[in-house]
Protein backbone atom coordinates (compact mmCIF):
# COMPACT_ATOMS: atom_id res chain seq x y z
CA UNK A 1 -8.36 25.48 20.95
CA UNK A 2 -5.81 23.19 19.25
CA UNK A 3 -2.29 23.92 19.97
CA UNK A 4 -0.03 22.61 18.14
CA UNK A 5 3.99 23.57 17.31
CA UNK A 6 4.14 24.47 13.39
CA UNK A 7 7.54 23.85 11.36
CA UNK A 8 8.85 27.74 10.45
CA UNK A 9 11.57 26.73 8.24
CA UNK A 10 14.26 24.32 7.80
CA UNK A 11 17.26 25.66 9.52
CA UNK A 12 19.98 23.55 8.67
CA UNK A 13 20.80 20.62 6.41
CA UNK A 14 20.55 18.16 9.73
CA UNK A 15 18.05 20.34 11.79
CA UNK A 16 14.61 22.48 11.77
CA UNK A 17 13.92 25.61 13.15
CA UNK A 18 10.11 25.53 14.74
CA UNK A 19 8.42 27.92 16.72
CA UNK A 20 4.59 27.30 18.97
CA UNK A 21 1.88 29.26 17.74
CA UNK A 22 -1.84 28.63 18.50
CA UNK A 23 -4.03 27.45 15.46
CA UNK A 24 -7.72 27.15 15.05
CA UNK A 25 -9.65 24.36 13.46
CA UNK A 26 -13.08 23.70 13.51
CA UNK A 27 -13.74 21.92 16.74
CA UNK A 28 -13.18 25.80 17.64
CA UNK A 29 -16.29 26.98 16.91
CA UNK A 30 -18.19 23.94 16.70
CA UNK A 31 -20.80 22.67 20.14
CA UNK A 32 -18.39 19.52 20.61
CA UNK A 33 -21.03 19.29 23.64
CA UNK A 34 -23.98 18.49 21.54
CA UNK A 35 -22.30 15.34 19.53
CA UNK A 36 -20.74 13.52 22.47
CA UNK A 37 -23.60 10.50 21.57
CA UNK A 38 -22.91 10.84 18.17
CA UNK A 39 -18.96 10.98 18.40
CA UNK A 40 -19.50 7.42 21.71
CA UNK A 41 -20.71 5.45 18.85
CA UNK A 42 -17.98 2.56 17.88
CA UNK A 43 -17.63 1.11 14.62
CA UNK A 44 -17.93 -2.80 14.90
CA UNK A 45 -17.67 -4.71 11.58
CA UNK A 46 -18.49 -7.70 13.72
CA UNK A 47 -21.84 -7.64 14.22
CA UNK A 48 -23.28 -7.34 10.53
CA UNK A 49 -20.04 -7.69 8.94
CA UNK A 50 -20.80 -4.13 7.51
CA UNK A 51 -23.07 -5.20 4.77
CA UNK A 52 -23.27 -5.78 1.64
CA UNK A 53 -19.95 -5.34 -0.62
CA UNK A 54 -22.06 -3.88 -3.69
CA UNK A 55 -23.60 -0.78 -3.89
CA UNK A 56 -27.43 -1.11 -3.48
CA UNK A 57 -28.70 1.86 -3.03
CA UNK A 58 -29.25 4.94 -5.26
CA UNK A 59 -27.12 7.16 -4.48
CA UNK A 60 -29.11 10.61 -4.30
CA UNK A 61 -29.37 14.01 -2.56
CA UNK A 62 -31.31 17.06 -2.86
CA UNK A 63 -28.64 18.78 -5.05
CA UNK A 64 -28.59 16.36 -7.95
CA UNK A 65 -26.65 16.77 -11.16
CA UNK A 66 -26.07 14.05 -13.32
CA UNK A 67 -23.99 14.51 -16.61
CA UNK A 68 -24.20 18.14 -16.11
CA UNK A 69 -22.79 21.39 -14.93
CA UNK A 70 -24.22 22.74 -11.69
CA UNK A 71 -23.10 25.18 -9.50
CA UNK A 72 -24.19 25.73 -5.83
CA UNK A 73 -23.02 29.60 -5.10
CA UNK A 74 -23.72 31.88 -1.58
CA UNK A 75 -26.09 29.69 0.05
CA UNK A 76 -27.18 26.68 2.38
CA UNK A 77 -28.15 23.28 1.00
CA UNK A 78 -28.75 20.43 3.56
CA UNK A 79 -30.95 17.42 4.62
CA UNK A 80 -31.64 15.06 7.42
CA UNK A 81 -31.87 11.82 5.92
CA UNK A 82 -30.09 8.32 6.37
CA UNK A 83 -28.30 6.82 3.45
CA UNK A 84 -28.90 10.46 1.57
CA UNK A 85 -26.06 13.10 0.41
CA UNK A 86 -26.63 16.58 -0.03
CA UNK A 87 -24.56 17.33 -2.83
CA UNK A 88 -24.26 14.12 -5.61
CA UNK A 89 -22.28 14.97 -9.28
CA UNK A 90 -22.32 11.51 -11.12
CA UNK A 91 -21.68 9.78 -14.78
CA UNK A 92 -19.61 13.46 -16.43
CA UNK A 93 -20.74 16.06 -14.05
CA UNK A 94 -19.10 19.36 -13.18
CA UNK A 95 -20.29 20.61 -10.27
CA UNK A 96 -19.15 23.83 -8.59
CA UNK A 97 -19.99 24.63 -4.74
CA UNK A 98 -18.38 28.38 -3.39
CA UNK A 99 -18.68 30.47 -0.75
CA UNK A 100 -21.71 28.03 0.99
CA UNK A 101 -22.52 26.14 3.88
CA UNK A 102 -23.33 21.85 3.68
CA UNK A 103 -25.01 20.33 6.28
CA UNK A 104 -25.44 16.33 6.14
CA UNK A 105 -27.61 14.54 9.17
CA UNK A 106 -28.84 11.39 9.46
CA UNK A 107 -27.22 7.72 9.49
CA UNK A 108 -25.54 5.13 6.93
CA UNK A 109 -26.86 1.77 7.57
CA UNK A 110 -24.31 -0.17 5.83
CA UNK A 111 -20.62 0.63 6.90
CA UNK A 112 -19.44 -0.72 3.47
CA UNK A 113 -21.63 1.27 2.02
CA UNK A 114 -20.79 4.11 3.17
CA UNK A 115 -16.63 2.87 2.91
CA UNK A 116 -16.56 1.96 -0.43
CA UNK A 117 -19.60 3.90 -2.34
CA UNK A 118 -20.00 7.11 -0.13
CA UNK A 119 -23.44 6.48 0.60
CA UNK A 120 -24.97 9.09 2.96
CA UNK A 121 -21.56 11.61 2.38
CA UNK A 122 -22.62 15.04 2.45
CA UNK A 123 -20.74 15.18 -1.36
CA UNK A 124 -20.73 12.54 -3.75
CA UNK A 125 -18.64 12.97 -6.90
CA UNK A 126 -18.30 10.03 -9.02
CA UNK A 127 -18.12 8.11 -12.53
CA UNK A 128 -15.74 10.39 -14.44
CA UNK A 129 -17.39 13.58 -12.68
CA UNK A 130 -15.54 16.73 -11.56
CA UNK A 131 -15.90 19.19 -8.49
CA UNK A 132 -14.49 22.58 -7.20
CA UNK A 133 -15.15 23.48 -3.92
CA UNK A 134 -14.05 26.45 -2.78
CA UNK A 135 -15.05 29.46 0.33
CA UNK A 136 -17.37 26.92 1.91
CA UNK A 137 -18.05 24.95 4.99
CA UNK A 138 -18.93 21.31 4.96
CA UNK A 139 -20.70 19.66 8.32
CA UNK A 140 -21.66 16.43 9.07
CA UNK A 141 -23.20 14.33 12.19
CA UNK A 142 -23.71 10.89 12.57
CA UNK A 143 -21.35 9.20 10.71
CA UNK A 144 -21.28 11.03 7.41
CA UNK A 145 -18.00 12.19 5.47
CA UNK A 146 -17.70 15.36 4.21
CA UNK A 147 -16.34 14.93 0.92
CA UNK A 148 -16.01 11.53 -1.40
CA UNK A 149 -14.62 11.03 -4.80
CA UNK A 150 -15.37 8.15 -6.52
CA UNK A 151 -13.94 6.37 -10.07
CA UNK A 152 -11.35 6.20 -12.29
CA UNK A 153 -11.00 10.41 -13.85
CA UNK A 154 -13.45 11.55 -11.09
CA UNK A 155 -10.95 14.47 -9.86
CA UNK A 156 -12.67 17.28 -7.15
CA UNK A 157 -10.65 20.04 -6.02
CA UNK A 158 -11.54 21.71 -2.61
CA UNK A 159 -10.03 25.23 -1.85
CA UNK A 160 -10.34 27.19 1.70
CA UNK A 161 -12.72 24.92 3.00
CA UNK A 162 -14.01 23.82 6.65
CA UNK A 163 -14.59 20.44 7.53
CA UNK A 164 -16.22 19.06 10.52
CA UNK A 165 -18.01 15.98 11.42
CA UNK A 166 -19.04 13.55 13.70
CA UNK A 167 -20.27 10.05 14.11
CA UNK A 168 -18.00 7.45 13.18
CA UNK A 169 -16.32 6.57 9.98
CA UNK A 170 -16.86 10.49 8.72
CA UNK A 171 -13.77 11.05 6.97
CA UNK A 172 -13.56 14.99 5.93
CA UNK A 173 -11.74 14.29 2.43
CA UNK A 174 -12.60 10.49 1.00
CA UNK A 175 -11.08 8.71 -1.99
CA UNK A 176 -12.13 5.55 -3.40
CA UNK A 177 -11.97 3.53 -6.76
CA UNK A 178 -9.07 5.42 -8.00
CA UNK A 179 -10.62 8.68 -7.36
CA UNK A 180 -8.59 12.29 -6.81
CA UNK A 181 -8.90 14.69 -4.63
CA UNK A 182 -6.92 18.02 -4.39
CA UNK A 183 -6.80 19.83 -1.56
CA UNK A 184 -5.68 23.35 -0.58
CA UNK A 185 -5.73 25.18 2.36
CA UNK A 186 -8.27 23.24 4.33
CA UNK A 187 -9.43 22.72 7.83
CA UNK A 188 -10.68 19.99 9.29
CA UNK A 189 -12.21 18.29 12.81
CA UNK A 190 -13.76 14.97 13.56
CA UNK A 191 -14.55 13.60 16.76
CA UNK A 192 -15.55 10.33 15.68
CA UNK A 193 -14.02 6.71 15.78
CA UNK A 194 -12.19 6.00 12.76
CA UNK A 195 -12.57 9.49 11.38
CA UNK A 196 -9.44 10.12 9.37
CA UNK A 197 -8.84 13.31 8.28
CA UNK A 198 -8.08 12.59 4.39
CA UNK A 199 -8.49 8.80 3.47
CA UNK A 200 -8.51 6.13 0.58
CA UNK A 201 -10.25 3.11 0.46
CA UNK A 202 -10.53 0.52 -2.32
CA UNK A 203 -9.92 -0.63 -4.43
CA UNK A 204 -7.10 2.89 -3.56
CA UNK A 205 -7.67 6.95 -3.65
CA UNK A 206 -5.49 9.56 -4.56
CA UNK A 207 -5.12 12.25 -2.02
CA UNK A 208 -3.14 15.08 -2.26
CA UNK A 209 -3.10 17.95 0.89
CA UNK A 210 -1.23 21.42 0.47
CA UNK A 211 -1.69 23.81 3.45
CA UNK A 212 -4.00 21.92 6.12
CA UNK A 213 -4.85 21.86 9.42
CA UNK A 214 -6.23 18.43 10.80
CA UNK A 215 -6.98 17.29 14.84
CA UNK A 216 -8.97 13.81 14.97
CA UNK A 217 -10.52 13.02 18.41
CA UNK A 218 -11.59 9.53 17.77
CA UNK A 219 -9.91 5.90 18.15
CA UNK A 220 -8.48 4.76 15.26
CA UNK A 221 -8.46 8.53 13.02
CA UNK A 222 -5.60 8.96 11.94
CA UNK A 223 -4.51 12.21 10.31
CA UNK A 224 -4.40 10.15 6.59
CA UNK A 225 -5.77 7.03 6.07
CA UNK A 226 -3.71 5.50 2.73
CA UNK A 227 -5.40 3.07 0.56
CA UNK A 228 -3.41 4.47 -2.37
CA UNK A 229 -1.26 7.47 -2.96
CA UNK A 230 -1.24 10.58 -0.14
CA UNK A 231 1.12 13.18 -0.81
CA UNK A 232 0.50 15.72 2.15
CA UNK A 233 2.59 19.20 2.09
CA UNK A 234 2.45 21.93 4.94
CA UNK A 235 0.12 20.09 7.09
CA UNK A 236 -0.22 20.44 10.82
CA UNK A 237 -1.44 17.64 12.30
CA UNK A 238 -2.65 16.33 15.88
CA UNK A 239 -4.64 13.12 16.66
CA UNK A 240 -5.78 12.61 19.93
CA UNK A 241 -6.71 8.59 19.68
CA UNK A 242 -4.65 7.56 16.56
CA UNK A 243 -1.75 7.16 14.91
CA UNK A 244 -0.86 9.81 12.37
CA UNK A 245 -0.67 7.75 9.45
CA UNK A 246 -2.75 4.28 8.75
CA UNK A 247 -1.38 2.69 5.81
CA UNK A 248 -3.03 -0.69 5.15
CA UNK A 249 -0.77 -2.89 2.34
CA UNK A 250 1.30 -1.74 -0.75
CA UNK A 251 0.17 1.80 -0.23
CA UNK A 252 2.37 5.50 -0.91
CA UNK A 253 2.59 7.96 1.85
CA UNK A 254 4.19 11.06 1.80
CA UNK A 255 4.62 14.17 3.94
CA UNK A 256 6.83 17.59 3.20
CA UNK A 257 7.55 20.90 5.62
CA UNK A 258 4.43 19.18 8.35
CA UNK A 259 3.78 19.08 11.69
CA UNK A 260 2.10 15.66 13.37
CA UNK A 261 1.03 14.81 16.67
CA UNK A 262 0.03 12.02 17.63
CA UNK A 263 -1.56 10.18 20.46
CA UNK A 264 -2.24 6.37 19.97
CA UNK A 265 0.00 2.73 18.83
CA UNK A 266 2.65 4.96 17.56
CA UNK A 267 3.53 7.78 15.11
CA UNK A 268 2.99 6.33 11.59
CA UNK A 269 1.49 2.60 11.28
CA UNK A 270 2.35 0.69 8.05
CA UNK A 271 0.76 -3.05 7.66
CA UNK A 272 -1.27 -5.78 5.37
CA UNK A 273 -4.21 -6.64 7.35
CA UNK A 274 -4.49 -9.59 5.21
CA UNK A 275 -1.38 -11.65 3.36
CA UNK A 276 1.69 -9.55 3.94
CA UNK A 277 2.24 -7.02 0.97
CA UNK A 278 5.34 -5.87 -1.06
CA UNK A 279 6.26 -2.25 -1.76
CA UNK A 280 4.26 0.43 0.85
CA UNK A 281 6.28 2.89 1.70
CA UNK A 282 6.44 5.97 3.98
CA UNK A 283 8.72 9.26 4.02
CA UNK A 284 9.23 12.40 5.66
CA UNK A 285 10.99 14.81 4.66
CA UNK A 286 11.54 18.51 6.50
CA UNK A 287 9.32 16.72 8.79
CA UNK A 288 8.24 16.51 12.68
CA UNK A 289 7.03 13.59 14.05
CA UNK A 290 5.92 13.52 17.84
CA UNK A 291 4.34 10.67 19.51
CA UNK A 292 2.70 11.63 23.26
CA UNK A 293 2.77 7.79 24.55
CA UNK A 294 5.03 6.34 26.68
CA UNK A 295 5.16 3.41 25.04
CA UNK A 296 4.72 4.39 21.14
CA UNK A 297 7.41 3.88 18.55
CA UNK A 298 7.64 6.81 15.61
CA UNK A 299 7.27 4.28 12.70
CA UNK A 300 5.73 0.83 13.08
CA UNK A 301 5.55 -1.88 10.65
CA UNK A 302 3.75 -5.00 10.71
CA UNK A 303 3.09 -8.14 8.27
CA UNK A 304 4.10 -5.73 5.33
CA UNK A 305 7.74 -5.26 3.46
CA UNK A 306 8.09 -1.66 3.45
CA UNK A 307 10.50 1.53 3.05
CA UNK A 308 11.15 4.63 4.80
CA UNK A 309 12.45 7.59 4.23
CA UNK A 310 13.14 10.11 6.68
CA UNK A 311 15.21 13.72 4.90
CA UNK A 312 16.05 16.70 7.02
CA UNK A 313 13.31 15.08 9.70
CA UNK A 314 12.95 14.63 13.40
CA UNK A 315 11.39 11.89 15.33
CA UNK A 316 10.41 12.52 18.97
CA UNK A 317 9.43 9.99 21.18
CA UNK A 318 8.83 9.78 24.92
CA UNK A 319 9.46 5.64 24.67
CA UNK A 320 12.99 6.19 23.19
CA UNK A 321 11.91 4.05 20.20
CA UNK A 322 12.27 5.05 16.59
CA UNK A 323 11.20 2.05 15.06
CA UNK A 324 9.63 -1.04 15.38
CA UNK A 325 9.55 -3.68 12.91
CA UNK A 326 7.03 -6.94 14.03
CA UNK A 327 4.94 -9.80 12.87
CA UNK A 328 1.59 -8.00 14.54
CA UNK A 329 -1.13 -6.16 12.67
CA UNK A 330 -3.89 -3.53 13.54
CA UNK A 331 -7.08 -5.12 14.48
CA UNK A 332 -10.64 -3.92 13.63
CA UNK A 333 -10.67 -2.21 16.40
CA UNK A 334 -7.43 0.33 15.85
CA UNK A 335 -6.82 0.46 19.44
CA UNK A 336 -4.26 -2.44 19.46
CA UNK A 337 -1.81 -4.81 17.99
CA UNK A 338 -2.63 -8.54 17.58
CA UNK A 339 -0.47 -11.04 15.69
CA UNK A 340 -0.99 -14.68 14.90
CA UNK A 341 -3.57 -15.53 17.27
CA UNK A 342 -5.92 -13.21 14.66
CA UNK A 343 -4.06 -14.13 11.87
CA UNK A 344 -2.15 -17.22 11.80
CA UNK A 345 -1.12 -16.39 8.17
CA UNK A 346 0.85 -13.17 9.48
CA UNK A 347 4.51 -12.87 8.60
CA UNK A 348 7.94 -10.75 10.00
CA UNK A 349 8.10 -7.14 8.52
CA UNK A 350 10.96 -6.48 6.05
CA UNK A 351 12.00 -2.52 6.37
CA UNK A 352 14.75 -0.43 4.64
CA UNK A 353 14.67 2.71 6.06
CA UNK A 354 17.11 5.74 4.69
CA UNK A 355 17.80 8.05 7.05
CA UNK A 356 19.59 11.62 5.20
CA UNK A 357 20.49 15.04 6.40
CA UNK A 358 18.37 14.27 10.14
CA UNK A 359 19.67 14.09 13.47
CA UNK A 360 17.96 11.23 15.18
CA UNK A 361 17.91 9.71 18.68
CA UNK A 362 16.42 6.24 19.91
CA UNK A 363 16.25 2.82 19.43
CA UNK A 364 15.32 0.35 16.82
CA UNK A 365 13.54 -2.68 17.50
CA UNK A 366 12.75 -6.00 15.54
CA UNK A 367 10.43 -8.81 16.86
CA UNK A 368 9.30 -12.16 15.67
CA UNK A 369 11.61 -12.87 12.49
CA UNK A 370 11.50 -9.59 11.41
CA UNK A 371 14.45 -7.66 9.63
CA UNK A 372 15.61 -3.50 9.20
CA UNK A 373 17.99 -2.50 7.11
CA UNK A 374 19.27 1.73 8.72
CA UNK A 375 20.96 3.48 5.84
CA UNK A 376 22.72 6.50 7.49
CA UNK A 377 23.79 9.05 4.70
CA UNK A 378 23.84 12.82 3.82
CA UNK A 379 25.52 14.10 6.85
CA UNK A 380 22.92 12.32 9.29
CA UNK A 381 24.05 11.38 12.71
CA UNK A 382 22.14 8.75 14.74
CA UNK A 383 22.35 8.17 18.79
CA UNK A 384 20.97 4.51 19.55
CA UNK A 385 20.97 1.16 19.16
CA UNK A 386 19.39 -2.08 17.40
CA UNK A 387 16.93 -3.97 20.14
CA UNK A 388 15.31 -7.61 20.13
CA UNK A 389 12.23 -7.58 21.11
CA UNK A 390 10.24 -10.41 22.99
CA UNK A 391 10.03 -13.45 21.40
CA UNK A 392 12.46 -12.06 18.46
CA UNK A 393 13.23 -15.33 16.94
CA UNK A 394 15.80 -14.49 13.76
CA UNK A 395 15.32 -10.71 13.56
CA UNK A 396 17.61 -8.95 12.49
CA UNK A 397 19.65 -5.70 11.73
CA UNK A 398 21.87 -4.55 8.45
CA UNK A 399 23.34 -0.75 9.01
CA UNK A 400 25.25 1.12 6.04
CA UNK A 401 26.65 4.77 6.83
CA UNK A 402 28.65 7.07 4.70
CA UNK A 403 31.31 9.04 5.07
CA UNK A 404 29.51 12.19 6.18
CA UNK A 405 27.43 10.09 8.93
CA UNK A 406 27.76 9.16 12.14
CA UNK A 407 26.84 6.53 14.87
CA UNK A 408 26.79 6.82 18.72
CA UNK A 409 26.07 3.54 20.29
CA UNK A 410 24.28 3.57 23.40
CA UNK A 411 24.74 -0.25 24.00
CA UNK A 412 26.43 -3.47 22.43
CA UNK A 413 24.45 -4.62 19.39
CA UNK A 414 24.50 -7.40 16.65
CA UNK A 415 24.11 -6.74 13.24
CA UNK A 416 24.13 -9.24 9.65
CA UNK A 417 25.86 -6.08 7.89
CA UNK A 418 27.84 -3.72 8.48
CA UNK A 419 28.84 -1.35 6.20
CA UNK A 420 30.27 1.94 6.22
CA UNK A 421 32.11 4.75 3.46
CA UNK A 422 34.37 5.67 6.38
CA UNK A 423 37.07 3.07 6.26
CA UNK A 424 38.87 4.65 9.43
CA UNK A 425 35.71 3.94 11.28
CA UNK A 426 35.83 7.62 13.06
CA UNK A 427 32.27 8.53 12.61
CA UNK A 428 31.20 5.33 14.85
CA UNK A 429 31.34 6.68 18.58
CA UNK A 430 30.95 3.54 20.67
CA UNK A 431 30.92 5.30 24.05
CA UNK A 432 32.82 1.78 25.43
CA UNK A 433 30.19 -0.41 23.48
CA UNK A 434 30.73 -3.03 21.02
CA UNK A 435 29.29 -4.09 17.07
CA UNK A 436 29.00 -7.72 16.54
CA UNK A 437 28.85 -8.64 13.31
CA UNK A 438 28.22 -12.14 11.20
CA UNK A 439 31.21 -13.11 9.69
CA UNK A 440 29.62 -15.19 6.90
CA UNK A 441 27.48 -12.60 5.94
CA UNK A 442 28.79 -11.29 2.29
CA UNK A 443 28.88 -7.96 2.66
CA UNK A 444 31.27 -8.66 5.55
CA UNK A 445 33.92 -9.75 3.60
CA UNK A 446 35.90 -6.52 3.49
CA UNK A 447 36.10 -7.04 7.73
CA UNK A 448 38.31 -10.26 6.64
CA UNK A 449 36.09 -11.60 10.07
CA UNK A 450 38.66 -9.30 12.15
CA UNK A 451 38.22 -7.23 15.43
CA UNK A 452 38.50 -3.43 15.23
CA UNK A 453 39.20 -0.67 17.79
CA UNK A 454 36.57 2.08 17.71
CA UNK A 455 36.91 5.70 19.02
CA UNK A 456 35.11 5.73 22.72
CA UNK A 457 36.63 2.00 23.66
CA UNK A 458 34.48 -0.35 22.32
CA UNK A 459 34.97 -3.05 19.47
CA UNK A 460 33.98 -4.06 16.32
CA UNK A 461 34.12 -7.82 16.09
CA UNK A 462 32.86 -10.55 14.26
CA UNK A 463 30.20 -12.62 16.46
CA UNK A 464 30.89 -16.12 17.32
């Protein structure tokens, strides 16, 4: 059974109130004993490159409606067929499925196929079609999502619904060509590699998750999967193999009032996995965030100029790292960074991350070239540092904190910037360590490249 602590309420403007209760998802009731082949297959692009990028197959299933209403009501539809759905709404559909049971088996032979068109998912909506799912149960084995959206005003909705697959690449709720997907109180289990939970996929999705359990078993499934625009609220979340959060180029993520665990490279990944991209972001707000490895960050960035947000959130981390900004990537894989000996066209990560009304502890970190820029504000108070990493080149760090902020340093560090509301300089606790700062940098200017006392013994002086 999946244990997992859920956010009660949020208790204070800098803290959360949680509690541990037990919660059920599908893997529950499901024979996890009987797909342990399906779930030991690994995805590998490498060998046929995935197939073709077009769609060439028909896509078809028992349940067929095309241009039509159709409903699907107190009953069991299925089929055991490769490169088949069981449910397909296409070209103006409106297909309703409640209070029924979906059973998809058999394989995709194309993993593009099955990426980009939802061939062989156990739904298919697409081309300006609509769906409401609702009361049901959706199941899949080898390798076949659950639900998939597909086209420009394709929209389904899915309402108390149980997801569960295995096999890899079987998302439960899957976006693509600017399809839509709205979600509400869902559960869902996959114990596949690269199984996300809710996913886009291009040319980007639109996912949005109110009240949802998720718990991935599988390398590389993450909890969301954004190629697009996520907006997940109330979700509790726990990947075994997998970051929480895959966000591949200029991509939206955002979670409210959730829970995430999560067991693999770190807590939330954000990175181009081809030229570096401008504009992804990430936030958290009224958040938990909980990595299990000793050696994972909470947020990573990589090859991509991003944003963070983190409001009335909490970070945990048993490496003591926060953040870690780098000129690395995820490989095919999702088991491991790689930088420029898989991509010698890879570039630093640029990050701005806003911290507001949390209470954070642990480090920062900035390899290879790359830059952060820790905005402290709305009574937040952070206990760390800014760390080089190996072969750090020019990265670098810029902090700003206001007024109602604080900063205790838990070593000497050297920043470009330095900024901060307080002009006494009380809310920086230095604990006998020491801010160097450039003294050509502009928005030094108002340090007139002096050296300052700080509360706790340490300095703040310009570097030489």
């Amino acid at each position: 059974m999946a244990v997992l602590s859920v956010l009660l309420l949020a208790a204070t403007s800098a803290s959360l109130a949680r509690g541990s209760v037990t919660i059920a998802d599908p893997s529950n009731y499901a024979d996890l004993t009987a797909d342990v082949s399906d779930n030991a297959i690994m995805v590998d692009y490498t060998t046929d490159n995935g197939g073709p990028m077009d769609l060439i197959y028909d896509i078809t299933g028992p349940e067929y409606f095309y241009d039509k209403k159709g409903s699907i009501s107190h009953t069991t539809v299925s089929v055991d067929k490769n490169d088949t759905s069981v449910v397909v709404g296409t070209d103006g559909a409106e297909v309703t499925i409640e209070y029924s049971t979906v059973i998809k088996e058999g394989y995709g032979t194309w993993l593009n196929q099955a990426s980009f068109f939802g061939v062989n998912a156990a739904v298919n909506i697409a081309n300006q079609s609509t769906a409401y799912i609702s009361h049901s149960n959706i199941t899949t084995h080898n390798g076949a999502a659950n639900v998939f959206a597909y086209g420009t005003d394709t929209v389904v909705y899915v309402d108390d619904v149980d997801l569960y697959s295995s096999g890899p690449t079987a998302h439960g709720l899957y976006a693509a060509g600017n399809g839509t997907i709205v979600a509400n109180n869902v559960r869902h289990y996959s114990g596949g590699n690269r199984c996300s939970s809710f996913s886009g996929d291009n040319p980007g999705g639109y996912i949005n998750v109110t009240d949802a359990v998720a718990h991935t078993a599988g390398i590389g499934s993450a909890i969301i999967y954004t190629l697009g625009k996520s907006y997940l609220t109330n979700v509790v979340g726990k990947t075994e193999q997998a970051p929480c959060v895959f966000s591949d180029g200029d991509q939206l993520t955002s979670f409210k009032n959730s829970e995430l665990t999560c067991g693999l490279l770190a807590g939330t990944v954000l990175f181009s996995s081809s030229t570096r991209g401008s504009g992804a972001s990430i936030s958290l707000e009224d958040t938990v965030l909980t990595t299990t490895g000793e050696d994972m960050a909470g947020l990573w960035f990589g090859n991509i100029i991003a944003t963070a947000e983190i409001i009335s959130s909490e970070i945990n981390t048993k490496s003591g790292i926060l953040l870690i900004a780098n000129s690395s990537q995820v490989t095919q894989a999702f088991d491991y960074f790689a930088g420029s000996e898989q991509n010698s066209a890879i570039k630093p990560a640029e990050v701005v991350a806003t911290v507001s009304q949390s209470t954070l502890e642990g480090n920062v970190v900035a390899y290879n070239g790359s830059s952060v820029t820790w905005d402290l504000k709305d009574y937040s108070s952070w206990t760390g540092s800014f760390k080089l990493g190996e072969s750090s080149g020019s990265a670098s760090f810029s902090v700003s904190i206001d007024e109602t902020s604080s900063w205790s340093l838990t070593s000497d560090v050297h920043v470009q910037s330095f900024t901060n509301s307080d002009s006494s300089l009380k809310n920086i606790k230095s604990r006998g360590h020491s801010i160097y700062y450039n003294p050509s940098h502009a928005q030094n200017n108002w340090l007139k490249k002096k050296t300052v006392s700080l509360t706790g013994g340490g300095k703040l002086r310009p570097s030489s």
